[in-house]
Protein backbone atom coordinates (compact mmCIF):
# COMPACT_ATOMS: atom_id res chain seq x y z
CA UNK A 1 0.00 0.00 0.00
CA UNK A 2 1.68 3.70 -1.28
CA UNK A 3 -0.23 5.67 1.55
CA UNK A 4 -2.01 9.38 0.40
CA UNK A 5 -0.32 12.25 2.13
CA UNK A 6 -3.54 14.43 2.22
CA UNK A 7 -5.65 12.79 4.23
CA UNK A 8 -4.43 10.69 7.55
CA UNK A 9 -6.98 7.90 8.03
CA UNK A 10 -6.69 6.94 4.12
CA UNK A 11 -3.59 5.14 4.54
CA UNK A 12 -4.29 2.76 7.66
CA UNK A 13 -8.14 2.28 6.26
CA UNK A 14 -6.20 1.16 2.88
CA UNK A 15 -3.95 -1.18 4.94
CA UNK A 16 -6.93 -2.86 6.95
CA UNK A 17 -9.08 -3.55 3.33
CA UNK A 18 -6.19 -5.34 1.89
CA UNK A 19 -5.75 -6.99 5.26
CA UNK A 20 -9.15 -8.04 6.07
CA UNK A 21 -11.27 -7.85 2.87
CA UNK A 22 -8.36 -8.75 0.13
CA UNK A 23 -7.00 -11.22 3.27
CA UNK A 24 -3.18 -9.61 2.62
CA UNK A 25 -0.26 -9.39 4.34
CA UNK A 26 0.30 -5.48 3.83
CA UNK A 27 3.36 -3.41 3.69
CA UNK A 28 2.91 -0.11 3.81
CA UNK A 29 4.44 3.40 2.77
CA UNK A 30 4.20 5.77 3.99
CA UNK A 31 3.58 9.39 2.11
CA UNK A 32 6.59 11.86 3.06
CA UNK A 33 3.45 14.24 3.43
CA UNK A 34 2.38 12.97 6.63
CA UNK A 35 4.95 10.32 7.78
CA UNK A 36 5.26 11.59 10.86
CA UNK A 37 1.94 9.99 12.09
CA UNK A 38 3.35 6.50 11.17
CA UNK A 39 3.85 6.02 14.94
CA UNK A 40 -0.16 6.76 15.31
CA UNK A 41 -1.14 4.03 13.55
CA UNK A 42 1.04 1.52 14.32
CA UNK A 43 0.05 2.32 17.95
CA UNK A 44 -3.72 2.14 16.05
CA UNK A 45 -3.15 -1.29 14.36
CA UNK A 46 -0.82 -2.40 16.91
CA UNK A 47 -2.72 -6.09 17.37
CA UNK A 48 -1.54 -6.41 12.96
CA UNK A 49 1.35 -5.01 13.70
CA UNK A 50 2.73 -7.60 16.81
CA UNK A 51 1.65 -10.27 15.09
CA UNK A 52 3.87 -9.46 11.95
CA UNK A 53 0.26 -8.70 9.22
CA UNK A 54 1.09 -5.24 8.47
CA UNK A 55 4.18 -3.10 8.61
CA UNK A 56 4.39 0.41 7.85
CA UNK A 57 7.89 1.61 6.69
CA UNK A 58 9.08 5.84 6.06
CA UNK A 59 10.99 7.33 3.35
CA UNK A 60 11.11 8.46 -0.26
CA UNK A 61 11.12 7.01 -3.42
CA UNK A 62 13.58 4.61 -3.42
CA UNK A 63 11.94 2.79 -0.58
CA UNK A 64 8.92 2.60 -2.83
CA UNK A 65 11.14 1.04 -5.15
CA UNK A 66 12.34 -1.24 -3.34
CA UNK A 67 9.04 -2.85 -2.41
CA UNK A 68 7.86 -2.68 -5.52
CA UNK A 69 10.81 -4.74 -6.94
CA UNK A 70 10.62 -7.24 -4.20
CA UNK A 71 9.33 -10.92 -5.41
CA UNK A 72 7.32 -11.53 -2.19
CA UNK A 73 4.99 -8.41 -3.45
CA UNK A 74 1.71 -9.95 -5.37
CA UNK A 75 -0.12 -6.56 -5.26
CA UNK A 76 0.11 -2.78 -5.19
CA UNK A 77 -2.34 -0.46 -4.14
CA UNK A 78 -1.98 3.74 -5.00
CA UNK A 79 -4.07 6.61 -3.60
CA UNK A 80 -2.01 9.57 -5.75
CA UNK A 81 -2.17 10.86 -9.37
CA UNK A 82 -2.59 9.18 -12.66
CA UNK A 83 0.44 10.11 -14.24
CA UNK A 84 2.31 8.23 -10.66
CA UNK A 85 -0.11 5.32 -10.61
CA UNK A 86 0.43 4.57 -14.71
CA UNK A 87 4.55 5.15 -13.71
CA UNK A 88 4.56 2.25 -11.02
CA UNK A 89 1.91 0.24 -13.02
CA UNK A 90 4.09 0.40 -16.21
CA UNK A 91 7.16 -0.70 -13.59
CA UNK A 92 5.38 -3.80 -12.28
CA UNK A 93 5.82 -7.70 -12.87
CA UNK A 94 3.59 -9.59 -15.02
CA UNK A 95 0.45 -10.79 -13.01
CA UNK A 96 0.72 -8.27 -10.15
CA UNK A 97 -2.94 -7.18 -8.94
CA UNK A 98 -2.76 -3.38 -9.45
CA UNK A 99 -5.36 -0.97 -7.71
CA UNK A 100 -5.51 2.62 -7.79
CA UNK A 101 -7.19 5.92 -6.49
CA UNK A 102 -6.59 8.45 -8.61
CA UNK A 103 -8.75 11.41 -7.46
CA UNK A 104 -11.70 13.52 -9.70
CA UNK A 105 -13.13 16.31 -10.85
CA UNK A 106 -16.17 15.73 -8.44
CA UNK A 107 -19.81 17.36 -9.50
CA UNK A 108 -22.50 18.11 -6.74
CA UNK A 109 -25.85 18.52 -8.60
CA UNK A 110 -28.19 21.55 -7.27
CA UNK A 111 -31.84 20.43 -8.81
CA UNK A 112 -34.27 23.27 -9.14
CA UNK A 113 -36.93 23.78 -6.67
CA UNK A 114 -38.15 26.36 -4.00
CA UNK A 115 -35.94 26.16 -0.77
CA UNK A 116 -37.33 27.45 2.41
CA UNK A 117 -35.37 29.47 4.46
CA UNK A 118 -34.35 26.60 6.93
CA UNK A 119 -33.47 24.54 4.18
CA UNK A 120 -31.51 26.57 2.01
CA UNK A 121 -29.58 27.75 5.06
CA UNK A 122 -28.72 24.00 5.57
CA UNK A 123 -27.95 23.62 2.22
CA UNK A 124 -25.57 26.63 2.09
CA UNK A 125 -23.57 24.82 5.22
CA UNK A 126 -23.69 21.49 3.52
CA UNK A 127 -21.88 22.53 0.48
CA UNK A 128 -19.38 24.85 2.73
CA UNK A 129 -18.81 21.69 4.49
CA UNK A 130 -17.68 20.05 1.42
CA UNK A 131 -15.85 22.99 -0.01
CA UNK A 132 -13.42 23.96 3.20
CA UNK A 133 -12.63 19.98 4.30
CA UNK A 134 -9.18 19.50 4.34
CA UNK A 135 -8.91 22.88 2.58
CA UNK A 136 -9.84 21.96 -0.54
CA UNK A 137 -7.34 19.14 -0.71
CA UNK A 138 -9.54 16.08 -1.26
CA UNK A 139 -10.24 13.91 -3.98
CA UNK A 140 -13.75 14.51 -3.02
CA UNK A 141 -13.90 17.99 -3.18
CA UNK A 142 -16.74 19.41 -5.09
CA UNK A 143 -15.05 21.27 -7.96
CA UNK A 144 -17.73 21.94 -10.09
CA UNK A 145 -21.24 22.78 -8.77
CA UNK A 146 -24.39 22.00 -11.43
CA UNK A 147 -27.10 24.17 -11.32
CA UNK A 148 -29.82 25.47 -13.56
CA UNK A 149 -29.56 28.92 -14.91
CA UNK A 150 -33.42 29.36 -14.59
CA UNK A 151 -33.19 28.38 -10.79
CA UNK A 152 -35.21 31.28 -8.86
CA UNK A 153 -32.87 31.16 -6.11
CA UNK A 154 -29.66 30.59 -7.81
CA UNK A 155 -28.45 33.81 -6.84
CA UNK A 156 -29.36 33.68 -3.53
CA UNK A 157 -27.60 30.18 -2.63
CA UNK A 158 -24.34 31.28 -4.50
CA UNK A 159 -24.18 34.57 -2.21
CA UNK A 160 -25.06 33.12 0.85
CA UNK A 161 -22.44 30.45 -0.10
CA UNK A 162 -19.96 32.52 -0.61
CA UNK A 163 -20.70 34.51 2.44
CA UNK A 164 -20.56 31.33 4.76
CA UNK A 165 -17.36 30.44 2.68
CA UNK A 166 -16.04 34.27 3.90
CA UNK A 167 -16.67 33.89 7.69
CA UNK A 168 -14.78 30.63 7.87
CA UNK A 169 -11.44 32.17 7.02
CA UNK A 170 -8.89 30.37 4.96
CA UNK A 171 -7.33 26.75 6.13
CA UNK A 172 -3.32 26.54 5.92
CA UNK A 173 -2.10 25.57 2.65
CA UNK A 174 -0.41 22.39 3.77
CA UNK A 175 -0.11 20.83 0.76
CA UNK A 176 2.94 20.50 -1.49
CA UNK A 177 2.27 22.56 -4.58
CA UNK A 178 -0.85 23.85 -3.62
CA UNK A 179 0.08 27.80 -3.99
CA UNK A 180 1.09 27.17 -7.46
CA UNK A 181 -1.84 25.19 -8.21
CA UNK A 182 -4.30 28.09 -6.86
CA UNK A 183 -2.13 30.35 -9.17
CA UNK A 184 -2.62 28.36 -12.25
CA UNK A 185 -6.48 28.25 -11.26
CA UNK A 186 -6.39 32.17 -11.35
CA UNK A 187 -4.35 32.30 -14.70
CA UNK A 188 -7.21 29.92 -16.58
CA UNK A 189 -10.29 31.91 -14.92
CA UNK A 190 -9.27 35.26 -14.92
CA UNK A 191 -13.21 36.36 -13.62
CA UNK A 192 -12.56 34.03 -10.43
CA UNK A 193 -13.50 35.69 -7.22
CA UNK A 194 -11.73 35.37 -3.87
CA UNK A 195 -13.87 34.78 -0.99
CA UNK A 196 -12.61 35.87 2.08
CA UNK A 197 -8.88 36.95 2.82
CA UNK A 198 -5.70 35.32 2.02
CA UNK A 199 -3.52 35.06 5.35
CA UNK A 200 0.42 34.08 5.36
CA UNK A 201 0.16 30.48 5.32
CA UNK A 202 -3.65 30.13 3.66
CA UNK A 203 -5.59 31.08 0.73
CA UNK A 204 -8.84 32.85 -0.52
CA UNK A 205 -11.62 30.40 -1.00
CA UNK A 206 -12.65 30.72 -4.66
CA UNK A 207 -15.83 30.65 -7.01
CA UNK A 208 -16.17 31.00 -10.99
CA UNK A 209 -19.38 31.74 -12.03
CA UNK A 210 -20.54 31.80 -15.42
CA UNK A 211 -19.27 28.45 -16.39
CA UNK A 212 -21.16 26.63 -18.97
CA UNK A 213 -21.43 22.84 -20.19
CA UNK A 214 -20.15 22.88 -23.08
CA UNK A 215 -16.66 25.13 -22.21
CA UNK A 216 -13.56 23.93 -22.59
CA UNK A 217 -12.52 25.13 -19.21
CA UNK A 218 -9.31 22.91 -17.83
CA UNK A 219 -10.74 22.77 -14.42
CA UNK A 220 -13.50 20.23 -16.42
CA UNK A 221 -10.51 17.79 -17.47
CA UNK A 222 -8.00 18.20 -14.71
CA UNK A 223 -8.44 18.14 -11.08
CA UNK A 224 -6.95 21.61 -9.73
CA UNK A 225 -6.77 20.47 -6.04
CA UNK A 226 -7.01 23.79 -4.57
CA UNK A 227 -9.75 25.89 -2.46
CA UNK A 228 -11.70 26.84 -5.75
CA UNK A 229 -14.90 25.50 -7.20
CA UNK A 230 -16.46 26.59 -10.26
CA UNK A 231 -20.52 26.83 -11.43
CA UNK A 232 -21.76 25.68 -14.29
CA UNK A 233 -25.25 26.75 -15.35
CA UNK A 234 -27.56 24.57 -17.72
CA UNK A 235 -30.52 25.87 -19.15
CA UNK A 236 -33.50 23.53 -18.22
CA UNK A 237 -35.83 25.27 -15.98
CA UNK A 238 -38.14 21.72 -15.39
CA UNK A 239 -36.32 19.41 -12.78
CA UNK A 240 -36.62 16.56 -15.16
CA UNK A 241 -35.21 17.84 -17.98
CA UNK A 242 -32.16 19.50 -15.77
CA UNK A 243 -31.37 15.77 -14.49
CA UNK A 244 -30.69 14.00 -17.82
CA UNK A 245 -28.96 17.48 -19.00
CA UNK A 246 -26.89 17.02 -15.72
CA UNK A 247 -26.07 13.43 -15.68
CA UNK A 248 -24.98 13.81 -19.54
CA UNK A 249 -23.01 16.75 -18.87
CA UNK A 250 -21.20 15.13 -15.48
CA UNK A 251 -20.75 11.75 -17.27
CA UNK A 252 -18.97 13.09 -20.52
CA UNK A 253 -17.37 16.23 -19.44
CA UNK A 254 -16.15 16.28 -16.09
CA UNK A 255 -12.82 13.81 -15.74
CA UNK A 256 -12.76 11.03 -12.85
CA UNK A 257 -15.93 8.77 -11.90
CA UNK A 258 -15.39 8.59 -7.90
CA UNK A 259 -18.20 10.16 -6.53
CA UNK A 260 -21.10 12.77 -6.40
CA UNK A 261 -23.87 14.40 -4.83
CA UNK A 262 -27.41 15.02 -5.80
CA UNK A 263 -29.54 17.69 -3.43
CA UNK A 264 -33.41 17.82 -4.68
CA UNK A 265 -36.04 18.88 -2.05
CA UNK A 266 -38.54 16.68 -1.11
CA UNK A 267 -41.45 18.49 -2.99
CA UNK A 268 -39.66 18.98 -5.90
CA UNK A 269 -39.09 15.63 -6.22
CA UNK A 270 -42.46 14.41 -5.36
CA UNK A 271 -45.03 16.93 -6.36
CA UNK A 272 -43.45 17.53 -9.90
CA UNK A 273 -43.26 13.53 -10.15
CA UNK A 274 -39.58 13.85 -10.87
CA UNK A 275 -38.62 10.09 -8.60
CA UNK A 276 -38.50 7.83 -11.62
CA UNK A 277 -35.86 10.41 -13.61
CA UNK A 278 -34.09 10.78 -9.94
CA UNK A 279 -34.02 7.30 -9.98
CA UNK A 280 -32.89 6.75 -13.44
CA UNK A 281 -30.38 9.54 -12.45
CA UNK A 282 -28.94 7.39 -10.17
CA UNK A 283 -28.36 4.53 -12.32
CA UNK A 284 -27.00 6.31 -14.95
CA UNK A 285 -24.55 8.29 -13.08
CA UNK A 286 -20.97 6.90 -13.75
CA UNK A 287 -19.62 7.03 -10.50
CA UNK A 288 -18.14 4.63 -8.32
CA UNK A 289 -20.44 6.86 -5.18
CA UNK A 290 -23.29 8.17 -6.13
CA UNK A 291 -25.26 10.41 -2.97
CA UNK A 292 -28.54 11.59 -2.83
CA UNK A 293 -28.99 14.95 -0.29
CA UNK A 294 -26.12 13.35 1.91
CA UNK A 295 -22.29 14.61 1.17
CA UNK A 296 -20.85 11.96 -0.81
CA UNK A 297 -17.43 12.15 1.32
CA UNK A 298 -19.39 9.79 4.12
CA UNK A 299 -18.95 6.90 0.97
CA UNK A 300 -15.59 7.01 2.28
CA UNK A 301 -15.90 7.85 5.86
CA UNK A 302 -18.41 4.89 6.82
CA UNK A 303 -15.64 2.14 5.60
CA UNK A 304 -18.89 -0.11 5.29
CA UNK A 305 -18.88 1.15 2.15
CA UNK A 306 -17.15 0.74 -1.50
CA UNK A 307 -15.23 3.68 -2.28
CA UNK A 308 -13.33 3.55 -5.97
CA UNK A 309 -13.31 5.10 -9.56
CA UNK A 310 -16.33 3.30 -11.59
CA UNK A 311 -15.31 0.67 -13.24
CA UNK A 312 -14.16 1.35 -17.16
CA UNK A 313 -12.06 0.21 -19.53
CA UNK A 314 -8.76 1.56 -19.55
CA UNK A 315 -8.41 2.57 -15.50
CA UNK A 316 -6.99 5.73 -16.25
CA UNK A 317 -9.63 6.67 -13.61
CA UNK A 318 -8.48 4.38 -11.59
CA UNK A 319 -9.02 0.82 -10.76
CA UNK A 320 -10.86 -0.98 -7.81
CA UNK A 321 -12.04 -0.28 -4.77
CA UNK A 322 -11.58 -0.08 -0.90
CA UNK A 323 -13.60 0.02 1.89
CA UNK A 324 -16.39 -2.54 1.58
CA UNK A 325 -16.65 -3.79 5.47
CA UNK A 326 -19.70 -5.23 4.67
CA UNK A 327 -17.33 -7.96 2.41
CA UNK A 328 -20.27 -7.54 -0.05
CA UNK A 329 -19.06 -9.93 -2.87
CA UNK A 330 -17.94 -7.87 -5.96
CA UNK A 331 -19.10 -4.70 -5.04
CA UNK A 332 -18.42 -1.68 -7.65
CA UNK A 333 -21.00 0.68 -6.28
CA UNK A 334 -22.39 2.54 -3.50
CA UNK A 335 -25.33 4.65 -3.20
CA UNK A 336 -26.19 7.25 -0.74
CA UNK A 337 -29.37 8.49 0.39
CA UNK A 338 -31.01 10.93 2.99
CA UNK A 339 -32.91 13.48 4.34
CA UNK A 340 -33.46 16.98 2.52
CA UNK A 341 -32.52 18.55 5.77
CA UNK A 342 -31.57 16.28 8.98
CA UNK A 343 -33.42 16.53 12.44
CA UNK A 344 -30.38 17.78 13.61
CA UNK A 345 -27.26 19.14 12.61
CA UNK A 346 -24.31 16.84 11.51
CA UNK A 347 -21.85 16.16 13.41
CA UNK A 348 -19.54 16.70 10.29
CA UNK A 349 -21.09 20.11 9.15
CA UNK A 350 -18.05 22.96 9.54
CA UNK A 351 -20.53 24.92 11.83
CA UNK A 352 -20.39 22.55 14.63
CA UNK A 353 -18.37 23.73 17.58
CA UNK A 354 -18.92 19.93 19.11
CA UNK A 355 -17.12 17.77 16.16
CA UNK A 356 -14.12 16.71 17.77
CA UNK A 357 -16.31 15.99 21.28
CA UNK A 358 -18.72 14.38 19.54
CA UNK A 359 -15.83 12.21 17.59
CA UNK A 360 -14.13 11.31 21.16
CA UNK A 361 -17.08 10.23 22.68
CA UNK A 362 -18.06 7.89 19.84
CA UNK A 363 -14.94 6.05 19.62
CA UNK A 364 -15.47 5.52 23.77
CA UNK A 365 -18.58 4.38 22.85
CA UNK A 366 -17.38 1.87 20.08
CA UNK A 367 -14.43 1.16 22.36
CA UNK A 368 -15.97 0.37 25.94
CA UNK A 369 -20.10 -0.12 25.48
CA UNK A 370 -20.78 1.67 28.53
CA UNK A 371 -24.30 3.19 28.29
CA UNK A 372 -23.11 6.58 29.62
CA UNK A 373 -21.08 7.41 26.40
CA UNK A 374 -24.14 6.63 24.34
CA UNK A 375 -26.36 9.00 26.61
CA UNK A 376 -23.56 11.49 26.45
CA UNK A 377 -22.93 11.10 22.46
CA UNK A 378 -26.76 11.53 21.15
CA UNK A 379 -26.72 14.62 23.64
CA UNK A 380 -23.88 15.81 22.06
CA UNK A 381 -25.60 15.04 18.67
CA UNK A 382 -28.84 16.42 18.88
CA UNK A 383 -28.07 19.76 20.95
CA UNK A 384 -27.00 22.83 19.54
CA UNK A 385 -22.95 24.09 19.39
């Protein structure tokens, strides 16, 4: 396993799906990106570790080498870029099982309706949420957001959006490269706006409006992997019409296949008897995650899930999947599926003060089954902060 260096639980959830769902030995290595933490999860996956099932081993490329050249190693798994991934594929012996995640230019589809005021404030948090996690460094970002250019209240989410995205100050750019990809971003959308303020070690959250389908914009064909996000309008005012225009447009336009998001409001979707072309939506949409009102980021985050490029031809996508805790034989495919707007507020949304209390006391509760933590955990949950 050649761990990710954006994201920290990646690499040890990579090592336990070889272990227990592929049934590997795994070596690991780690990214030079966040290497320091190998101590963390050996400490995490100490009972693998003493008993000699998975080793995790530091340094650069010629320790990635190494492994890779070693007989004893049957299969390689990459979380990185394509052009890496096709390098080491190209590098490998004959028969070698080769799986990759290769990252995306991810979509979240806005379907006309009429928001109320509670909902389109939770809507406005729920894409923030996705925008600022990890700074804009994830494979699941949302980088381009799918509305319709009829949409009533088009201009209303995109300003309270941005004004959300302005009061949450920029994250550090940690990154390697990042500045330089955030300046490249500028170059190709000269009309980009910066949200916010740029500090000494962050930068400006950004929006490009005025996108359209069929642009040749870069951002469509290359993942930028920065704090920017552009909108693309499509002209179908009927919610039915907007879906296949959408799904067409995602499917051939935008590269990578690993996941997106579909938010439609409940009446929308029943009183304008749009279900059967959300439905067929969902089918159709070639992606390996596919999320309906629920951010598509939790495809990853529940581990019960499968979380991989859809399958195609070639893998320049990539190839495979991880995850699947359920051992659900030859899963692809996940699908998501919730609530318009939640009883409560998620414990994952970037305006709870609570997240890392609420993230303690669940792990005591998955840890020790002692009633208390439960009370204390759906408190935490289900109150305010």
């Amino acid at each position: 396993v050649l761990g990710a260096g954006n994201v920290s639980s990646l690499t040890p959830r990579d090592a336990l799906h070889h272990l227990v769902v592929e049934r590997r030995v795994v070596l690991v290595k780690a990214n030079p990106v966040n290497d320091y933490l190998t101590s963390c999860w050996e400490r995490a996956l100490a009972a693998f570790v003493e008993r000699g099932v998975v080793r995790f081993v530091r340094g650069g490329a010629a320790v990635g080498e190494r492994a890779l050249a070693d007989p004893r190693v049957s299969a390689v798994h990459v979380t990185g870029s394509a052009t890496t991934a096709e390098r080491i594929r190209s590098r490998l012996r004959p028969g070698t099982v080769f799986t990759s995640e290769l990252g995306s230019v991810t979509p979240v589809i806005l379907v006309p309706g009429h928001w109320r005021p509670r909902e389109m404030r939770y809507q406005v948090d729920h894409v923030a949420t996705m925008l600022v996690n990890n700074a804009g460094c994830n494979c699941l970002t949302p980088r381009v957001l799918v509305l319709s250019s009829a949409w009533a209240q088009r201009g209303e989410f995109l300003r309270l959006l941005a004004a959300r995205l302005a009061t949450l100050g920029p994250r550090p750019a940690f990154y390697p490269g990042v500045r330089e990809r955030h300046a490249d971003f500028l170059t190709t959308h000269p009309n980009a706006t910066l949200v916010g303020v740029t500090s000494a070690n962050g930068l400006p959250w950004t929006m490009v409006e005025g996108a359209r389908p069929d642009d040749e914009d870069p951002a469509y064909r290359e993942e930028f992997f920065c704090p920017g996000v552009v909108v693309t309008t499509i002209d179908e005012a009927d919610p039915a019409r907007f879906l296949v225009a959408a799904r067409e447009f995602v499917n051939t336009r935008l590269w990578g296949s690993l996941a997106t998001t579909l938010l439609i409001d409940p009446r929308t979707r029943r009183e304008l008897g749009v279900d059967d072309e959300v439905r067929r939506t969902i089918e159709s949409l070639r992606y390996g995650v596919v999320s309906v009102n629920l951010f598509h980021g939790l495809g990853i985050g529940l581990g019960s899930t499968t979380w991989g490029a859809a399958p195609s031809g070639d893998g320049r996508e990539g190839r495979g999947v991880v995850g699947n805790g359920l051992l659900v034989s030859k899963a692809v495919r996940s699908v998501l599926e919730g609530p318009f707007v939640t009883p409560w507020t998620p414990a994952w949304f970037i305006t709870r003060t609570r997240s890392e209390a609420i993230a303690w006391r669940f792990l005591s509760w998955l840890t020790r089954r002692r009633w208390r933590d439960l009370v204390a955990l759906v408190a935490l949950v289900v109150l305010p902060g």
